[in-house]
PDB file of N, CA and C in Angstrom:
ATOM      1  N   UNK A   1     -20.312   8.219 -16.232  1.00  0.00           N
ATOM      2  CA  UNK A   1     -19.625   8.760 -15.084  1.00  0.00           C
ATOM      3  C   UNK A   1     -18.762   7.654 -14.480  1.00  0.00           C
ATOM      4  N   UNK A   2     -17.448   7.956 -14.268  1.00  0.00           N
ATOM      5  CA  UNK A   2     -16.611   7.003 -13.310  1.00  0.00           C
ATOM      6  C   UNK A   2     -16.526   7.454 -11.892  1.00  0.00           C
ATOM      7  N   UNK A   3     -16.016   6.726 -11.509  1.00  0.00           N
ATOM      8  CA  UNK A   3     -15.106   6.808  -9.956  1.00  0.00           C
ATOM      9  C   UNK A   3     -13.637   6.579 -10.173  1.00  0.00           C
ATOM     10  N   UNK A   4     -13.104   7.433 -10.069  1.00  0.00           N
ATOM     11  CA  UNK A   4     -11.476   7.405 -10.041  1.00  0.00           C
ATOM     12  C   UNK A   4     -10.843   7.235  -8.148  1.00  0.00           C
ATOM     13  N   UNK A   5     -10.301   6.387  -7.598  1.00  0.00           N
ATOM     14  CA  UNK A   5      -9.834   6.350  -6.825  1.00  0.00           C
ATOM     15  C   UNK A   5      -8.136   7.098  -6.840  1.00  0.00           C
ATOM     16  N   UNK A   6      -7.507   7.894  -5.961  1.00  0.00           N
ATOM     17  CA  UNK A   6      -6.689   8.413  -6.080  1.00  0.00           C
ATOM     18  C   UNK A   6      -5.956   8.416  -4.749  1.00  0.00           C
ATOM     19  N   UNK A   7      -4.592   8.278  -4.431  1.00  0.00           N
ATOM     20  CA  UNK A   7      -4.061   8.190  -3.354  1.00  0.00           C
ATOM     21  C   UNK A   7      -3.479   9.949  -2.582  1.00  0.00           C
ATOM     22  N   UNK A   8      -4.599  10.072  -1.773  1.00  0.00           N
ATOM     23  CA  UNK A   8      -4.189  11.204  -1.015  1.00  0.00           C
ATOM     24  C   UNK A   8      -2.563  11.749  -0.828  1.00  0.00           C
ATOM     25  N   UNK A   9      -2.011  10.792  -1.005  1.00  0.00           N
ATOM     26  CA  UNK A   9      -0.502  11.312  -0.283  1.00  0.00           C
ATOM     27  C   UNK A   9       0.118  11.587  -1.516  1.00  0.00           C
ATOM     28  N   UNK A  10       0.034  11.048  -2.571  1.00  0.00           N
ATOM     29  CA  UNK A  10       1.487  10.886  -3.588  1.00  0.00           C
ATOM     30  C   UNK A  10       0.496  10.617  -4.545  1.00  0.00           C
ATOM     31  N   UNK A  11      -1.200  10.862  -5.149  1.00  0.00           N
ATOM     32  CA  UNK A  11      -1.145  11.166  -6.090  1.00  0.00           C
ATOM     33  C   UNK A  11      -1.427  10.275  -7.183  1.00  0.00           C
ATOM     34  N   UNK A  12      -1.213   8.734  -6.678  1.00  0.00           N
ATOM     35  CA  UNK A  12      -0.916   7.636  -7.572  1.00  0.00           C
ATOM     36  C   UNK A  12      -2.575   7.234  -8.055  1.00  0.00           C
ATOM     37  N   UNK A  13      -2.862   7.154  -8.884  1.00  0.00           N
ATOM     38  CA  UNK A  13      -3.921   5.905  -9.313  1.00  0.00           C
ATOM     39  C   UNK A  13      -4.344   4.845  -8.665  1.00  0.00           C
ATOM     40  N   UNK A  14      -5.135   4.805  -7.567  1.00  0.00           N
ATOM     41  CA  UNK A  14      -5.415   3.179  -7.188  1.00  0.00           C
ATOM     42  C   UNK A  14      -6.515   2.377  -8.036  1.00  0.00           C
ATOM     43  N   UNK A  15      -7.305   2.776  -8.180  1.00  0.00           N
ATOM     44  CA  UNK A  15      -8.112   2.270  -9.082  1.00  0.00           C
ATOM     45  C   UNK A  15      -9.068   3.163  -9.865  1.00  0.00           C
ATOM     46  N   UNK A  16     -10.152   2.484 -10.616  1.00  0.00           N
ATOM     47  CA  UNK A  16     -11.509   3.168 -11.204  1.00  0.00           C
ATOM     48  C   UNK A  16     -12.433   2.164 -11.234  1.00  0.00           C
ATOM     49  N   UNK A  17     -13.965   3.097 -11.489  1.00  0.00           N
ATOM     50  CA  UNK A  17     -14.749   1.989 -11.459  1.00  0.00           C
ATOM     51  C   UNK A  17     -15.739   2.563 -12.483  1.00  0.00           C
ATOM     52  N   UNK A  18     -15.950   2.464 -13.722  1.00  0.00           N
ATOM     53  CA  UNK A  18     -16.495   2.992 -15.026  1.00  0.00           C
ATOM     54  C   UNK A  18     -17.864   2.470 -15.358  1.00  0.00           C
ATOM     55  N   UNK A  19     -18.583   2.277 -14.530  1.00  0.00           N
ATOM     56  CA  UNK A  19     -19.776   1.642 -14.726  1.00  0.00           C
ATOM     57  C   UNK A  19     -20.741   2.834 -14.185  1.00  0.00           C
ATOM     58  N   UNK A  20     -21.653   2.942 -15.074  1.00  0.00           N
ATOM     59  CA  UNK A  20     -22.422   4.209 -14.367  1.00  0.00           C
ATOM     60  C   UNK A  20     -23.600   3.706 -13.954  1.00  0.00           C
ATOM     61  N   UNK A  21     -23.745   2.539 -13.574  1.00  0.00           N
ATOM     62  CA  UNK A  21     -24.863   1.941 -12.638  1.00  0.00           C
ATOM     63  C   UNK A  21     -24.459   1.636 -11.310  1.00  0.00           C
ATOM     64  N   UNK A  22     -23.162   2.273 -10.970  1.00  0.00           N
ATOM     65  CA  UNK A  22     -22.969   1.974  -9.424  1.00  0.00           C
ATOM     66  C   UNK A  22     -23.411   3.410  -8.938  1.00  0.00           C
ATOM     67  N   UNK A  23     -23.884   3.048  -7.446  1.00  0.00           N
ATOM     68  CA  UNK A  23     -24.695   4.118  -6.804  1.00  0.00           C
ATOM     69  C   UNK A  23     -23.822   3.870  -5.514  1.00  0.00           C
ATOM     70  N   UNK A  24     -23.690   5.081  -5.162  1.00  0.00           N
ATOM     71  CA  UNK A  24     -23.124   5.797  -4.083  1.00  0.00           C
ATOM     72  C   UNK A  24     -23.023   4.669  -2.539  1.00  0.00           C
ATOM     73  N   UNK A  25     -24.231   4.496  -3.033  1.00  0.00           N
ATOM     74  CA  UNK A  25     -24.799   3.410  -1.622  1.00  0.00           C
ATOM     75  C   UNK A  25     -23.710   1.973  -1.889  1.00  0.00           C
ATOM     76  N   UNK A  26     -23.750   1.529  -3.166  1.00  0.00           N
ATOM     77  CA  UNK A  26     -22.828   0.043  -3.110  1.00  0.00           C
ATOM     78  C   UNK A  26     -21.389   0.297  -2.904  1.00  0.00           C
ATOM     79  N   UNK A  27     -21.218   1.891  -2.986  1.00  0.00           N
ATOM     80  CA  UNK A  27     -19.804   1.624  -2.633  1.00  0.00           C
ATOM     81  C   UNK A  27     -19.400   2.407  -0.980  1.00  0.00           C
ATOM     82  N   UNK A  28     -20.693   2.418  -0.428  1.00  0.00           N
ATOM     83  CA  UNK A  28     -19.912   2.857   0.755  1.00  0.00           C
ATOM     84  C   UNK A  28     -20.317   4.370   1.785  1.00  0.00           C
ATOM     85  N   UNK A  29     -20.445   5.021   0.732  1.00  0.00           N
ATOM     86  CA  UNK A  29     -20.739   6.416   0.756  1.00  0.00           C
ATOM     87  C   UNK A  29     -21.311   7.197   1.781  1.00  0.00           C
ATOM     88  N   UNK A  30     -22.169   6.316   1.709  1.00  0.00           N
ATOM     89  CA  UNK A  30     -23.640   6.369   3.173  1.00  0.00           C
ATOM     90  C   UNK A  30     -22.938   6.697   4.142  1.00  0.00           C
ATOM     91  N   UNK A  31     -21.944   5.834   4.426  1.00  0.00           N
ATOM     92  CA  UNK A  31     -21.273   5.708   6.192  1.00  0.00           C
ATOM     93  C   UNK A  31     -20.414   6.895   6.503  1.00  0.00           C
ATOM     94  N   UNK A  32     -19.840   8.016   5.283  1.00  0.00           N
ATOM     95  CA  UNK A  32     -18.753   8.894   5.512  1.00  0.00           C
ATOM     96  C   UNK A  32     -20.054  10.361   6.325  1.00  0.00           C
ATOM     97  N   UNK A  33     -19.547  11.099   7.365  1.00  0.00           N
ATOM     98  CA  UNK A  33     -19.940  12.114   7.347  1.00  0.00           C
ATOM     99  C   UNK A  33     -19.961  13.152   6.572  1.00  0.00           C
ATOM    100  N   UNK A  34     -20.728  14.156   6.209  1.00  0.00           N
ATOM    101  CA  UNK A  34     -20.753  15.284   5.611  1.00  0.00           C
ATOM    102  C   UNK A  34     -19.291  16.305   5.902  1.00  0.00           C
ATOM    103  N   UNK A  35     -18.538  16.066   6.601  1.00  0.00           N
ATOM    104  CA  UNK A  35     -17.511  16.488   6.633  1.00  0.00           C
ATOM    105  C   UNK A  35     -16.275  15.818   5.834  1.00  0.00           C
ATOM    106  N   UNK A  36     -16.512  14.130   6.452  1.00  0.00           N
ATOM    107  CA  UNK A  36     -15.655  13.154   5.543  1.00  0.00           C
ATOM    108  C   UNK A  36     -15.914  13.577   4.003  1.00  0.00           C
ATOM    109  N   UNK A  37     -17.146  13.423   3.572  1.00  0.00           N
ATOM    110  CA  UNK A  37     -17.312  13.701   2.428  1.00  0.00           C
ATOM    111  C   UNK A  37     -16.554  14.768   1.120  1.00  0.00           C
ATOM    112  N   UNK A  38     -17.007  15.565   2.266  1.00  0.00           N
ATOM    113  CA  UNK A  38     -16.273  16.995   1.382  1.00  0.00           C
ATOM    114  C   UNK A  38     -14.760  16.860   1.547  1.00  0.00           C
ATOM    115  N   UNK A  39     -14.320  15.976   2.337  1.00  0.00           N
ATOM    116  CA  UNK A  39     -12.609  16.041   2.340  1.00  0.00           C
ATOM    117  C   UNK A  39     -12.212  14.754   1.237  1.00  0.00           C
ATOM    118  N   UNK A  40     -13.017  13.510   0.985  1.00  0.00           N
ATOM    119  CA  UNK A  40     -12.789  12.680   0.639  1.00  0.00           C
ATOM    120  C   UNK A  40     -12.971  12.879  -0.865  1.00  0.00           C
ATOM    121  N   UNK A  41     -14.195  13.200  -0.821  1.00  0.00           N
ATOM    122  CA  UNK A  41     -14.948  13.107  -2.696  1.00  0.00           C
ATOM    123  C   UNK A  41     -15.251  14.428  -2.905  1.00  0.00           C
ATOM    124  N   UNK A  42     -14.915  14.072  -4.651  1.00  0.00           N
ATOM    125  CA  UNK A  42     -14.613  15.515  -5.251  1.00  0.00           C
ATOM    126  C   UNK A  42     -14.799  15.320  -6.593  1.00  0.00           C
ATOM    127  N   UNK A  43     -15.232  16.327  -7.457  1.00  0.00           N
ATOM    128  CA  UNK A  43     -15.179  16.146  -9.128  1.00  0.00           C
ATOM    129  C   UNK A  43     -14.446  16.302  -9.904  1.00  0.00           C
ATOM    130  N   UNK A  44     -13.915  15.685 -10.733  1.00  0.00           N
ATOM    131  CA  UNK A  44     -12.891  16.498 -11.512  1.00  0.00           C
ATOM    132  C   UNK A  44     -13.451  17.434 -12.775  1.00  0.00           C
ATOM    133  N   UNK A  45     -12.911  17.987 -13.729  1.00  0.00           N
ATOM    134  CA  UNK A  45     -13.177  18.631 -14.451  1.00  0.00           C
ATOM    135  C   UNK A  45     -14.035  18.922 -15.640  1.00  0.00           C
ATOM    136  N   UNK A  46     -14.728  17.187 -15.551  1.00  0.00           N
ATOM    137  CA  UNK A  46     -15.235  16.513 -16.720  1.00  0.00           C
ATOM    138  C   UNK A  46     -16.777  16.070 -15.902  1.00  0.00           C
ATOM    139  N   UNK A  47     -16.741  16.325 -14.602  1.00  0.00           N
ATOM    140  CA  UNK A  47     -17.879  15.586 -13.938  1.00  0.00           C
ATOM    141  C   UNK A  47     -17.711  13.873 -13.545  1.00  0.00           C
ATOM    142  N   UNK A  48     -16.341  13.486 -13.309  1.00  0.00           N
ATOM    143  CA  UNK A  48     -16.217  12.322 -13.069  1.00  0.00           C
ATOM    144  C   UNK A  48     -15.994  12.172 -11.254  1.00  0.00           C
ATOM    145  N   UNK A  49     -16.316  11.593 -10.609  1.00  0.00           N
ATOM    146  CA  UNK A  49     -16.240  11.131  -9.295  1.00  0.00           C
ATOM    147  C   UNK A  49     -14.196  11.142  -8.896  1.00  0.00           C
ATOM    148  N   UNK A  50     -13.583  11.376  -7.823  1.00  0.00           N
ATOM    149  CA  UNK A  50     -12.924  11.470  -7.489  1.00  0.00           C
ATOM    150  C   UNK A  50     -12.963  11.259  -5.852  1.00  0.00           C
ATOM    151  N   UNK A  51     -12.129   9.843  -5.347  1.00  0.00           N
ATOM    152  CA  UNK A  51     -12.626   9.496  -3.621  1.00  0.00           C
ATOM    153  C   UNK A  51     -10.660   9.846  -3.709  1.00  0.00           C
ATOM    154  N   UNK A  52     -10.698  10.616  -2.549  1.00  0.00           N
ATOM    155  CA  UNK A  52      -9.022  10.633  -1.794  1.00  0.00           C
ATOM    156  C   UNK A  52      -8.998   9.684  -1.023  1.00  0.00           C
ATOM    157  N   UNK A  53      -8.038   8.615  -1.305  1.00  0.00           N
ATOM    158  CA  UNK A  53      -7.771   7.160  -0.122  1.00  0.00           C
ATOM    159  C   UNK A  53      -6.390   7.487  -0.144  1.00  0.00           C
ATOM    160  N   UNK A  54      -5.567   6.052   0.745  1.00  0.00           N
ATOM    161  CA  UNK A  54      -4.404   5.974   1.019  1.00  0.00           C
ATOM    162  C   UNK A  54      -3.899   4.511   0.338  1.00  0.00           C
ATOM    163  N   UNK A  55      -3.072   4.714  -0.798  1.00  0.00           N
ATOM    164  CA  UNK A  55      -2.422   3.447  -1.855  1.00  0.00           C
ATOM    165  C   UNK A  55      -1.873   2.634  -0.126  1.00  0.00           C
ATOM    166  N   UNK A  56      -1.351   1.591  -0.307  1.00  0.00           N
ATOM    167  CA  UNK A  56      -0.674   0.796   0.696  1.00  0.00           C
ATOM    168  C   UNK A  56       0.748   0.988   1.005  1.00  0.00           C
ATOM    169  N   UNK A  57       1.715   1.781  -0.058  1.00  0.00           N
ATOM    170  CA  UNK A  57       2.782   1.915  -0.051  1.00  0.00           C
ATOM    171  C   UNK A  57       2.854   2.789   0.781  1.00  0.00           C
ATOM    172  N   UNK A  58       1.966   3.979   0.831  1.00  0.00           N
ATOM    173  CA  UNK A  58       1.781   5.249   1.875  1.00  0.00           C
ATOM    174  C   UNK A  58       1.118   4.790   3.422  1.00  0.00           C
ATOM    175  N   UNK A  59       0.328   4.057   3.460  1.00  0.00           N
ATOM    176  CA  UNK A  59      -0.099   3.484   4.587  1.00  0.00           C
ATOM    177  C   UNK A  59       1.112   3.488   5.612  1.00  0.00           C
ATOM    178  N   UNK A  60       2.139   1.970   4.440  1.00  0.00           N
ATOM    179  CA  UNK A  60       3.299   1.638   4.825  1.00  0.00           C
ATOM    180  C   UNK A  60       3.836   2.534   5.614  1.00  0.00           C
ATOM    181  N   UNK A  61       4.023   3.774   4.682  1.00  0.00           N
ATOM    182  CA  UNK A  61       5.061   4.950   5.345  1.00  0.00           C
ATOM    183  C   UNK A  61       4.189   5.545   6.674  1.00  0.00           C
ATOM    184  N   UNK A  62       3.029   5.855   6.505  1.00  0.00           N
ATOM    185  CA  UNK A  62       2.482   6.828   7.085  1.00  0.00           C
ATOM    186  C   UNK A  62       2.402   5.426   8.893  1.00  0.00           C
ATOM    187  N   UNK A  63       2.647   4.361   8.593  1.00  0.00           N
ATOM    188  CA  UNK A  63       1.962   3.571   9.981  1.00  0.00           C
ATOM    189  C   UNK A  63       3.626   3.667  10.659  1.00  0.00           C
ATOM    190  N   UNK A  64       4.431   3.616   9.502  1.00  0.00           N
ATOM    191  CA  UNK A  64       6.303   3.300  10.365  1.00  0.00           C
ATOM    192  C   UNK A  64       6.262   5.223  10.851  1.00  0.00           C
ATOM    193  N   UNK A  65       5.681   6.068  10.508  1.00  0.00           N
ATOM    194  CA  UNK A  65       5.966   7.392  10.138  1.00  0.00           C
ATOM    195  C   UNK A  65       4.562   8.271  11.018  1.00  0.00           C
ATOM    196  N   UNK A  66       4.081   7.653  12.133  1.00  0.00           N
ATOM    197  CA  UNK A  66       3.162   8.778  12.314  1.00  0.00           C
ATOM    198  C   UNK A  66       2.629  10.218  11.875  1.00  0.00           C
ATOM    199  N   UNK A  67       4.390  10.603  12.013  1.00  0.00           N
ATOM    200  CA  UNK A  67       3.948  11.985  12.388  1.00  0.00           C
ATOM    201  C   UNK A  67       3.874  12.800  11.395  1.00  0.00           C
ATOM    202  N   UNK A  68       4.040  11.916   9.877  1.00  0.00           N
ATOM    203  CA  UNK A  68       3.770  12.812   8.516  1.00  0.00           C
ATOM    204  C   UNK A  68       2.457  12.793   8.161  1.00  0.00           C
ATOM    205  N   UNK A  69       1.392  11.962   9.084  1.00  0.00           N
ATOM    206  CA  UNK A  69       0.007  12.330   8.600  1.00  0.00           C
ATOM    207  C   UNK A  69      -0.346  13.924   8.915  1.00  0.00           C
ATOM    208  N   UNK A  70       0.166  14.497  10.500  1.00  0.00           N
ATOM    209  CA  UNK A  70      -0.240  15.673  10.226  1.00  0.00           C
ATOM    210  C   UNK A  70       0.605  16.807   8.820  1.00  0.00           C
ATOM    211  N   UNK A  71       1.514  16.378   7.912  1.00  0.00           N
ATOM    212  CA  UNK A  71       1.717  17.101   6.898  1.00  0.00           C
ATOM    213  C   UNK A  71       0.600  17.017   5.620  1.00  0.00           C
ATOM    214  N   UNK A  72       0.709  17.808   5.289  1.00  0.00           N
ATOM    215  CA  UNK A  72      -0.539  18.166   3.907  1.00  0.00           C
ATOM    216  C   UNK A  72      -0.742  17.026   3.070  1.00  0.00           C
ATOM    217  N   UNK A  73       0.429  16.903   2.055  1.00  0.00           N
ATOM    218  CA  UNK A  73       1.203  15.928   0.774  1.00  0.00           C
ATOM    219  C   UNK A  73       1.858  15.429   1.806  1.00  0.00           C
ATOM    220  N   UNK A  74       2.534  14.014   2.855  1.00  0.00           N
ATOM    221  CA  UNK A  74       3.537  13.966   2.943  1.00  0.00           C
ATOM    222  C   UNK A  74       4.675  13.364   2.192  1.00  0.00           C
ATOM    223  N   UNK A  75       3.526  12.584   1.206  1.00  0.00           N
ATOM    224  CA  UNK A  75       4.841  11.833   0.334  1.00  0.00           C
ATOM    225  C   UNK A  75       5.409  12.132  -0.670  1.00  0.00           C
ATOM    226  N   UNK A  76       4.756  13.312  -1.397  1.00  0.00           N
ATOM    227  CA  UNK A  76       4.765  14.034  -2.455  1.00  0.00           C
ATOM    228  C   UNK A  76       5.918  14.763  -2.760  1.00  0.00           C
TER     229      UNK A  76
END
């Protein structure tokens, strides 16, 4: 099982982490609410881990750009 990191806005690849001895707990997991959760992490089709983050290029946009966080995709 991996962890695929994926950038909420645009989609991009930020990272992976292919080791199937990491547990939920070393990367974090614990601290998201049950709401965060279900918006953040997700499976893909194969049973691999999937977390929605924000790449830095989108940050970029989204910190000069407030007001496209309330859009869905905004960079997309």
């Amino acid at each position: 099982m991996s962890y695929r990191y994926v950038c909420r806005c645009c989609g991009m690849k930020v990272g992976e982490i292919q080791q199937s001895n990491v547990s939920e707990w070393q990367l974090g997991f614990q601290f998201l609410t049950q709401q965060e959760r279900q918006h953040i992490i997700s499976k893909d089709e194969i049973g691999n881990t999937v977390v929605r983050v924000v790449c830095d290029y989108c940050k970029e946009a989204l910190d000069q750009n407030p007001d496209l966080s309330v859009v869905g995709n905004p960079l997309q």
